[in-house]
N, C-alpha and C. Protein backbone atom coordinates (compact mmCIF):
# COMPACT_ATOMS: atom_id res chain seq x y z
N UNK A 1 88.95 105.03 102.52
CA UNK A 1 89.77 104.99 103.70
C UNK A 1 90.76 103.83 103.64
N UNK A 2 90.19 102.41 102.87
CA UNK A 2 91.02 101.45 102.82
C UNK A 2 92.50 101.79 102.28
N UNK A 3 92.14 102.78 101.00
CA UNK A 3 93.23 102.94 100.10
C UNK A 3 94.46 103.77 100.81
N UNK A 4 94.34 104.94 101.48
CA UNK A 4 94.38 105.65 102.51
C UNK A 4 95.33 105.21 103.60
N UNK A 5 94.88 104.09 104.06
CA UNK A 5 95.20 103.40 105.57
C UNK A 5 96.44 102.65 104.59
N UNK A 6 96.20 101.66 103.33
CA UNK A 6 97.15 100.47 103.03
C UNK A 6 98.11 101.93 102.61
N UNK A 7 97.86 102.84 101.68
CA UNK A 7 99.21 103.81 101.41
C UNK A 7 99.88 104.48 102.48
N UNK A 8 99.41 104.35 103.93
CA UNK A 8 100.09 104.70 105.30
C UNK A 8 99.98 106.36 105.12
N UNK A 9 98.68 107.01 104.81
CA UNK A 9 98.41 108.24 104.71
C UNK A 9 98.83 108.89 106.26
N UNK A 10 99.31 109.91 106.46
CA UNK A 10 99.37 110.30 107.78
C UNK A 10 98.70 111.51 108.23
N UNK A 11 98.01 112.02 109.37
CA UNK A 11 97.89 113.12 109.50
C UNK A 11 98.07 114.33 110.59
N UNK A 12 98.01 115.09 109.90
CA UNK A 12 98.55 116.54 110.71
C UNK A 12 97.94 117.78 111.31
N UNK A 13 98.15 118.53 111.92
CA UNK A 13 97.70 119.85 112.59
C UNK A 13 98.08 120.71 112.55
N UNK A 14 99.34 120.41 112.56
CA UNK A 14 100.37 121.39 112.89
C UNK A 14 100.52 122.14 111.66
N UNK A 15 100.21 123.79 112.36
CA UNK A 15 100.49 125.05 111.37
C UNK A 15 101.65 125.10 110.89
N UNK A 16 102.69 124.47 110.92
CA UNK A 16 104.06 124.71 110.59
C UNK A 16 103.64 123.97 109.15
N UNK A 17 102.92 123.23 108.90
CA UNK A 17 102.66 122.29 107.55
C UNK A 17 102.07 123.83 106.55
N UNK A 18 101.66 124.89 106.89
CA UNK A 18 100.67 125.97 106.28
C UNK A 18 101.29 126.09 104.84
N UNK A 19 102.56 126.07 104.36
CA UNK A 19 103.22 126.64 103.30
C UNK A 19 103.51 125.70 102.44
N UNK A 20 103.46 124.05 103.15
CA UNK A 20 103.63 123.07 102.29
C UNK A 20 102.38 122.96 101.48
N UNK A 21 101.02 123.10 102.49
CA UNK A 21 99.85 123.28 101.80
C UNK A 21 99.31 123.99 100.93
N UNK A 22 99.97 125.36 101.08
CA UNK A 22 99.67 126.53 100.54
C UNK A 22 100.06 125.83 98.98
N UNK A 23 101.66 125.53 98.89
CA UNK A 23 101.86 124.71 97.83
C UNK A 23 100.84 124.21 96.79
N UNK A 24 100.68 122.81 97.60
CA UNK A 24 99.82 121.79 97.24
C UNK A 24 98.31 122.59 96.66
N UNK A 25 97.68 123.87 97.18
CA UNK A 25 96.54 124.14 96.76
C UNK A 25 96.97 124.73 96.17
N UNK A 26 97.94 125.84 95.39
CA UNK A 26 97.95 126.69 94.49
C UNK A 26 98.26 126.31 93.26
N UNK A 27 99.07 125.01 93.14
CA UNK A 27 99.55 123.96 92.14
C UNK A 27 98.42 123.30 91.92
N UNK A 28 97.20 122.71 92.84
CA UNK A 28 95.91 122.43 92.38
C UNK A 28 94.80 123.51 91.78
N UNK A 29 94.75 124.99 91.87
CA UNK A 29 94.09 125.43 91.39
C UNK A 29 94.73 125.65 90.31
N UNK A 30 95.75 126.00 90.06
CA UNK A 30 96.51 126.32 88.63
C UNK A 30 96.41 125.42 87.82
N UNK A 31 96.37 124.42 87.99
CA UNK A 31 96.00 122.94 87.31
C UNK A 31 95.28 122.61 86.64
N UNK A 32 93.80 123.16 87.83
CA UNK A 32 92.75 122.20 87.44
C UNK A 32 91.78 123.65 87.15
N UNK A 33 91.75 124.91 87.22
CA UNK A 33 91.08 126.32 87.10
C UNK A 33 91.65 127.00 86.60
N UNK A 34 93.21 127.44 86.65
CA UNK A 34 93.87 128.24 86.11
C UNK A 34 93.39 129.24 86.85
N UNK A 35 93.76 129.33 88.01
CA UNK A 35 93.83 130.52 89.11
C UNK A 35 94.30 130.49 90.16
N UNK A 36 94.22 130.73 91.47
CA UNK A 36 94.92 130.82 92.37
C UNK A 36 93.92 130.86 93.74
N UNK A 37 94.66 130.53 94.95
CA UNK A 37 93.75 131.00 96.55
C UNK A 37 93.41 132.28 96.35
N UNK A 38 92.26 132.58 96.68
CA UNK A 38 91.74 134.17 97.05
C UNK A 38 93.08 134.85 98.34
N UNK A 39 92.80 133.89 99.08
CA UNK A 39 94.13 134.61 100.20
C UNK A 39 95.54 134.43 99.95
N UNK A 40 96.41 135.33 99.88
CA UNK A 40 97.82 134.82 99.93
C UNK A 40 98.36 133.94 100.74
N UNK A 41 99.28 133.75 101.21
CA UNK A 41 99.79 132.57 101.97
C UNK A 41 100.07 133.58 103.33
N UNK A 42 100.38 134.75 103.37
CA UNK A 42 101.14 135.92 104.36
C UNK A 42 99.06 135.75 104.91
N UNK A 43 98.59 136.18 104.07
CA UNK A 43 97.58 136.58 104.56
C UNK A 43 96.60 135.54 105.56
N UNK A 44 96.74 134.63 105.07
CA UNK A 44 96.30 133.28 106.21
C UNK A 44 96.81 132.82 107.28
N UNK A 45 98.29 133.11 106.55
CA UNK A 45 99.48 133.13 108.51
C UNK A 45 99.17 134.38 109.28
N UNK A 46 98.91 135.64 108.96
CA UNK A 46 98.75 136.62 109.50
C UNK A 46 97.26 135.85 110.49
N UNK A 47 96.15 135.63 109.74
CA UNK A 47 95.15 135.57 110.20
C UNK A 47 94.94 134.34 111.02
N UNK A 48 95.73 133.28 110.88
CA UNK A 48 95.79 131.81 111.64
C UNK A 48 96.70 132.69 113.17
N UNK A 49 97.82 133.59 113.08
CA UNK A 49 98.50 133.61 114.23
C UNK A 49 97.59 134.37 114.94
N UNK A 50 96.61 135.38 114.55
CA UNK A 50 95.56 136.40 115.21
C UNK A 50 94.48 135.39 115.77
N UNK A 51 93.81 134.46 115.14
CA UNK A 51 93.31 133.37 115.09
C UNK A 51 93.34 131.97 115.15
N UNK A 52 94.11 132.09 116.38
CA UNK A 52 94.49 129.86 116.13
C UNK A 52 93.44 129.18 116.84
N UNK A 53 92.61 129.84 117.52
CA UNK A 53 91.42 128.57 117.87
C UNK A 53 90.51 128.74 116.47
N UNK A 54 90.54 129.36 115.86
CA UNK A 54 89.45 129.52 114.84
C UNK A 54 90.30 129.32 113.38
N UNK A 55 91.34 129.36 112.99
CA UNK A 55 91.26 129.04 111.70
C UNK A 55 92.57 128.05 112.29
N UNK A 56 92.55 126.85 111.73
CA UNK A 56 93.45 125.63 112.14
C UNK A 56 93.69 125.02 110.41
N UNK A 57 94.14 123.69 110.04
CA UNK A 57 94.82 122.98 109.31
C UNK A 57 94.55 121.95 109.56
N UNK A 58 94.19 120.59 108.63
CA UNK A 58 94.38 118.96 109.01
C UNK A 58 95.34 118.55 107.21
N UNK A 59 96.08 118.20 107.68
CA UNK A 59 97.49 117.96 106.37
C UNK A 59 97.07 116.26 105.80
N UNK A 60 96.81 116.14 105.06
CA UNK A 60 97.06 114.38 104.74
C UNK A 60 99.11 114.49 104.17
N UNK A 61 99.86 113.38 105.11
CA UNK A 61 101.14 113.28 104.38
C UNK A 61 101.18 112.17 103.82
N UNK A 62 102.41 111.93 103.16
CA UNK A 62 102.96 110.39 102.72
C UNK A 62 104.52 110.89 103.04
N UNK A 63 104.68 109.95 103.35
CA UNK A 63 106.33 109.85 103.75
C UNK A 63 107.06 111.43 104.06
N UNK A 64 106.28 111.71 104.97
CA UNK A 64 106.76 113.67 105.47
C UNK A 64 106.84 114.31 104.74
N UNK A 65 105.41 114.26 103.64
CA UNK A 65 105.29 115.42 102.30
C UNK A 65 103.95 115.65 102.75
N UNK A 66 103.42 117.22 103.04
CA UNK A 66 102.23 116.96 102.51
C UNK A 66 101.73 116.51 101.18
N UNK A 67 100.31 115.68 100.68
CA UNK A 67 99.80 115.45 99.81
C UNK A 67 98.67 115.67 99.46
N UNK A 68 97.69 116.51 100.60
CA UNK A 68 96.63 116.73 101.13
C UNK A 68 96.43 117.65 102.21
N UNK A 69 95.08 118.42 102.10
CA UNK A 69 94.92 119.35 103.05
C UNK A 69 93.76 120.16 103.03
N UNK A 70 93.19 120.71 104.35
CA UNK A 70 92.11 121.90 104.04
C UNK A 70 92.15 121.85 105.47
N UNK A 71 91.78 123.67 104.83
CA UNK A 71 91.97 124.56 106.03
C UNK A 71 90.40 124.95 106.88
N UNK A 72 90.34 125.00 107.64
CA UNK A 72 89.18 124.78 108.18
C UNK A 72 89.39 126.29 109.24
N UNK A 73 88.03 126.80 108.76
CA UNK A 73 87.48 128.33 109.81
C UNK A 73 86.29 127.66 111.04
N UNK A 74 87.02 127.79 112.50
CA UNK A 74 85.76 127.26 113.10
C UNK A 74 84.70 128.41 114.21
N UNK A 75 83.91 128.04 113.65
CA UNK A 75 82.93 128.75 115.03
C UNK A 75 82.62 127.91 116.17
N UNK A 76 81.67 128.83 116.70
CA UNK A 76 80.82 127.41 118.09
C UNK A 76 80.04 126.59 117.72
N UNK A 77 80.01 126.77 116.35
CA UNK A 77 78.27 125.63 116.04
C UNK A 77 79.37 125.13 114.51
N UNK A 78 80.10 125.04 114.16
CA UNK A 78 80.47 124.83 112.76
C UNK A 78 82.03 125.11 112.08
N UNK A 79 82.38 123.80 111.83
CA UNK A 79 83.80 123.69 110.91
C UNK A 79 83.17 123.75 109.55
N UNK A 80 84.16 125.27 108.79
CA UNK A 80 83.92 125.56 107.38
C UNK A 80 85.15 125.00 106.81
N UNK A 81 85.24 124.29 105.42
CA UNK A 81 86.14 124.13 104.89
C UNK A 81 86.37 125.01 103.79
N UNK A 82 87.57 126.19 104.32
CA UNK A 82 87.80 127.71 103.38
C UNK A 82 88.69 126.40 102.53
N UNK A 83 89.55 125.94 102.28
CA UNK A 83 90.66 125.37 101.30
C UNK A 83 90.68 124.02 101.36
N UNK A 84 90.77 123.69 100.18
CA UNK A 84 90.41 121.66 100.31
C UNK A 84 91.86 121.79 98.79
N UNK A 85 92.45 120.60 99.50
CA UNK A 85 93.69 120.60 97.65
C UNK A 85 94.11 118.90 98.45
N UNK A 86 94.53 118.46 96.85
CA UNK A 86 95.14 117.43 96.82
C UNK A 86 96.57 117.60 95.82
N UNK A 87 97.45 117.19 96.01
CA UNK A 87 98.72 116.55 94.81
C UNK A 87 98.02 115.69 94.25
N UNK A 88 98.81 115.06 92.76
CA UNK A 88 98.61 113.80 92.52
C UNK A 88 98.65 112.90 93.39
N UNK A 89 99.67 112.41 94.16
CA UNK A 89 100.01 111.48 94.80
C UNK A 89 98.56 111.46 95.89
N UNK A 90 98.30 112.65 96.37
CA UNK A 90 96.99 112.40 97.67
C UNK A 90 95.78 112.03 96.94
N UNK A 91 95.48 112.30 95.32
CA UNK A 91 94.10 111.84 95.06
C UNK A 91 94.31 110.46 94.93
N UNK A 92 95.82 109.96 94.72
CA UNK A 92 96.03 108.69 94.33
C UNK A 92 95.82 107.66 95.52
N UNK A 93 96.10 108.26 96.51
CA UNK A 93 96.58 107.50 97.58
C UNK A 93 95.00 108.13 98.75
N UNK A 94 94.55 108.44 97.65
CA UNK A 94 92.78 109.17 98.88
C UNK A 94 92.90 109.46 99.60
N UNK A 95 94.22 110.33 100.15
CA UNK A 95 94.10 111.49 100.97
C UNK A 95 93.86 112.13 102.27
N UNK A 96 92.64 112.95 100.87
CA UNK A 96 91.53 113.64 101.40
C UNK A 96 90.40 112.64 102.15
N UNK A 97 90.13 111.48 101.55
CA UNK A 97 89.54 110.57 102.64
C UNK A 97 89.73 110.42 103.79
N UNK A 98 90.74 110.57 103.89
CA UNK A 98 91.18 110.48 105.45
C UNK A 98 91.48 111.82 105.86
N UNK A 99 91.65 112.74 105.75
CA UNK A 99 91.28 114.06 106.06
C UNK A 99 89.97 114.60 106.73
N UNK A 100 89.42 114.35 105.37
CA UNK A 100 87.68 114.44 105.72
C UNK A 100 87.02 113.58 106.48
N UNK A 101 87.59 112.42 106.97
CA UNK A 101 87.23 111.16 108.01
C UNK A 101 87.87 111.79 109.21
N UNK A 102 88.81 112.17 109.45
CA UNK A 102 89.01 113.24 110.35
C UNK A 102 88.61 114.07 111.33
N UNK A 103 88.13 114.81 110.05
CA UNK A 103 87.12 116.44 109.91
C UNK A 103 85.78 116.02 110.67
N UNK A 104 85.42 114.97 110.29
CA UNK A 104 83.79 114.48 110.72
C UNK A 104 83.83 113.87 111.92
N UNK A 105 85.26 113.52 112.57
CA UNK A 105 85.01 112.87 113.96
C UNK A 105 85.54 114.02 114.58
N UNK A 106 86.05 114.92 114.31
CA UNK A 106 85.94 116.46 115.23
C UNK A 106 85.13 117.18 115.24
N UNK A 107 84.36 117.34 114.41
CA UNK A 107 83.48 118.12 114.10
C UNK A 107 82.09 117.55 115.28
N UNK A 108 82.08 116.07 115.32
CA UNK A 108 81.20 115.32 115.79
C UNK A 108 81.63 115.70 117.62
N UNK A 109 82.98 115.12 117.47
CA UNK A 109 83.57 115.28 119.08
C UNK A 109 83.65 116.67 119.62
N UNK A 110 83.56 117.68 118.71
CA UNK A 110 83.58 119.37 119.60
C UNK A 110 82.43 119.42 119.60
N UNK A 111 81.46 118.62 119.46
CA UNK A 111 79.77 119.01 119.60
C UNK A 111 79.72 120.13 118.60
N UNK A 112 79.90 120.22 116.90
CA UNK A 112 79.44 121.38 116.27
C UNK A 112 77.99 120.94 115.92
N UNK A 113 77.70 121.40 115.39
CA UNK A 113 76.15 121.35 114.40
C UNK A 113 76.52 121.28 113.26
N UNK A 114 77.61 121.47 112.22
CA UNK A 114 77.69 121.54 111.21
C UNK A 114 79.35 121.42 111.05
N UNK A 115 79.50 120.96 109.75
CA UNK A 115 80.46 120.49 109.02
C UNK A 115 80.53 121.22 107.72
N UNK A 116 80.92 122.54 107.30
CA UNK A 116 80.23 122.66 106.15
C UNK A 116 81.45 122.76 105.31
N UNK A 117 80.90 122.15 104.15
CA UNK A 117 81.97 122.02 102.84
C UNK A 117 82.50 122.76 101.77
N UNK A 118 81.55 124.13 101.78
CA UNK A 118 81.83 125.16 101.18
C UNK A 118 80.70 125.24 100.07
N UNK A 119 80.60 126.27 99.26
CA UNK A 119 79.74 126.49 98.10
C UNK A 119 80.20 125.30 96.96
N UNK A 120 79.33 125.30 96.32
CA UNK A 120 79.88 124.36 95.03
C UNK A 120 78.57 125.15 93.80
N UNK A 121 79.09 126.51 93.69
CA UNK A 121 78.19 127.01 92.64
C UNK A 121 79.15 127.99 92.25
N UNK A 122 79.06 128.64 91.31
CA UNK A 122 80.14 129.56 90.13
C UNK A 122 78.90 130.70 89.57
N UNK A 123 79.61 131.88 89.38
CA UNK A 123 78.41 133.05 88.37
C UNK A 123 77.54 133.21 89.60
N UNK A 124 77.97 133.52 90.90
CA UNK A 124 77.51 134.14 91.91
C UNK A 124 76.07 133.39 92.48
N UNK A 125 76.50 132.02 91.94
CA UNK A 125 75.21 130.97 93.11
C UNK A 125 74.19 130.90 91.75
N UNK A 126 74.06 131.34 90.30
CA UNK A 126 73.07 130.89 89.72
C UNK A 126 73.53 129.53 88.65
N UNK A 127 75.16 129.13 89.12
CA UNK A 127 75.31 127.94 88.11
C UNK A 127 76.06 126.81 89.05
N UNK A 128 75.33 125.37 89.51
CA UNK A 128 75.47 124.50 89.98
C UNK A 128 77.08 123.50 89.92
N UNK A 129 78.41 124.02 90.25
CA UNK A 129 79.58 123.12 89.95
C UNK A 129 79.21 121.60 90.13
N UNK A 130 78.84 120.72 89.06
CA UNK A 130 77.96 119.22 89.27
C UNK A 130 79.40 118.86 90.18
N UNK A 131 80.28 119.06 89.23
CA UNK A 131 81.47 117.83 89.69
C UNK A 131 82.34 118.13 90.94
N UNK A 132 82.05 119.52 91.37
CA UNK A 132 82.31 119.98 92.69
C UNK A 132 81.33 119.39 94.13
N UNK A 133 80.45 119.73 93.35
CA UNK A 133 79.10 119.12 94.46
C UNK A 133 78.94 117.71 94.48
N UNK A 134 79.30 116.57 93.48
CA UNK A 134 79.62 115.24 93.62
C UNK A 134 80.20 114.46 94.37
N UNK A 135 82.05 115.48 94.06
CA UNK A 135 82.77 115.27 94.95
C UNK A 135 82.47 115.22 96.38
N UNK A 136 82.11 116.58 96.72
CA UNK A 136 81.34 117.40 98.41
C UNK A 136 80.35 115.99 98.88
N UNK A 137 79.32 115.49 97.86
CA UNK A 137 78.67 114.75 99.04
C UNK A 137 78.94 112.98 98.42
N UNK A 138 80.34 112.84 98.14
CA UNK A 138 80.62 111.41 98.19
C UNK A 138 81.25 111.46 99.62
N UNK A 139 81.75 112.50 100.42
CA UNK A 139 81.69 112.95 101.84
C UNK A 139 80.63 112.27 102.48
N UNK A 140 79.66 112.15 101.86
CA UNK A 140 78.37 112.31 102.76
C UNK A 140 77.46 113.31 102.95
N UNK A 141 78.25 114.46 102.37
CA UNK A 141 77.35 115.78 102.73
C UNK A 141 76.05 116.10 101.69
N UNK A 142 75.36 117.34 101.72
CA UNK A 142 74.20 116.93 100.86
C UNK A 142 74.26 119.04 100.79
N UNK A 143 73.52 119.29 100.17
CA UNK A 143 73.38 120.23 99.50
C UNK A 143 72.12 121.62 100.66
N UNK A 144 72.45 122.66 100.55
CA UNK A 144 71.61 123.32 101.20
C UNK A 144 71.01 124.85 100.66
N UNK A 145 70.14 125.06 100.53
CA UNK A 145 69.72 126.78 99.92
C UNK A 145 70.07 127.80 100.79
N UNK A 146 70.86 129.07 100.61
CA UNK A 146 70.80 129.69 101.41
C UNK A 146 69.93 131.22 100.51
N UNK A 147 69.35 131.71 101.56
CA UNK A 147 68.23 132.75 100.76
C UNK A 147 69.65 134.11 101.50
N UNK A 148 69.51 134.86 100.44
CA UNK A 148 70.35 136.48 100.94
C UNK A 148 69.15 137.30 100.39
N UNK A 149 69.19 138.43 101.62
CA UNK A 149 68.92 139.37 101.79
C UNK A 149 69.31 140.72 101.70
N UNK A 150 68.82 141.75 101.42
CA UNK A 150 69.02 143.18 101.22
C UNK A 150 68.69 144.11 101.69
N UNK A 151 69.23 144.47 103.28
CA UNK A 151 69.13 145.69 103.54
C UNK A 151 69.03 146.53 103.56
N UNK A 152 68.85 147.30 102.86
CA UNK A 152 68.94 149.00 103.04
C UNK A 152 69.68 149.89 104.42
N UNK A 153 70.89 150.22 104.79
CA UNK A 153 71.03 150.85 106.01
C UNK A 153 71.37 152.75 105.19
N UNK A 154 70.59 153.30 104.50
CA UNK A 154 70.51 154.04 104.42
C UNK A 154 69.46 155.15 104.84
N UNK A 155 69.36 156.36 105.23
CA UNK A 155 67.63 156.96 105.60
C UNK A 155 67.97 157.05 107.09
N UNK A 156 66.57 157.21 107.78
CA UNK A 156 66.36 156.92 109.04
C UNK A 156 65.94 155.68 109.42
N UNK A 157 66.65 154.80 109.86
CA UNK A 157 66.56 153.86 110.60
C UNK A 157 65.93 153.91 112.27
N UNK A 158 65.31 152.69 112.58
CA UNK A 158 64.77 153.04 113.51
C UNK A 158 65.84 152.27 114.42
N UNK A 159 66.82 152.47 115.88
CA UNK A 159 67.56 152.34 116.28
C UNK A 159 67.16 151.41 117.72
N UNK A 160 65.50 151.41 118.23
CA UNK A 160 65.28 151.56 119.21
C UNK A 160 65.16 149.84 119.33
């Protein structure tokens, strides 16, 4: 946060920042994965304008650029972080520290229950991303199992 505060990190809300971000994360996955957002950029504005209490934005800038950002899906009990990206300049200038310092005093102040940071596993949850999940809980955050289940809604079901 020190680094953050002395580089005069600034931050934002405002959906009008969506395309600068969009930017900033697609230039970070291409980078650092060689791939791209699952959602297009149309497709998240579509779904942020259908959705503005529930899918919102917090921007880290430097001098009226974004440099930083993640997009956050909220419920009543829980802020998900769908998109987390940095530029050079925001990992340089830590950002996302102040983003995610942010994130945790809203998350705290809307009374959620949870903060959650997203998966940090690859090959459908049986291979552990170390350096994803490192990152996630130098946050603070810590790691959780989730068990899935298998339905069957085929047959006769009982309805009653």
């Amino acid at each position: 946060m020190n680094k953050a505060r002395k580089n005069q990190i600034g931050l934002s809300g405002d959906m009008a920042l969506l395309g600068e971000f969009w930017q900033v994360l697609t230039e970070n996955l291409a980078r650092k994965h060689g791939t791209g957002p699952v959602h297009s950029l149309s497709e998240i504005t579509m779904l942020a304008e259908r959705f503005p209490d529930q899918i919102q934005i917090v921007c880290g800038t430097h001098q009226d650029q974004v440099v930083a950002g993640v997009l956050l899906f909220i419920t009543a009990t829980c802020i998900h972080t769908q998109y987390i990206a940095a530029n050079d300049i925001g990992y340089q200038f830590s950002a996302l520290d102040a983003v995610f310092d942010f994130c945790i005093t809203k998350a705290v102040s809307d009374g959620k229950r949870w903060l959650d940071f997203g998966i940090c596993n690859e090959q459908a949850g049986k291979v552990l991303n170390e350096g994803l999940y490192k990152f996630k809980t130098e946050f603070g955050g810590g790691g959780t199992v989730h068990e899935f289940f298998e339905i069957p809604l085929t047959g006769e079901e009982n309805v009653d």
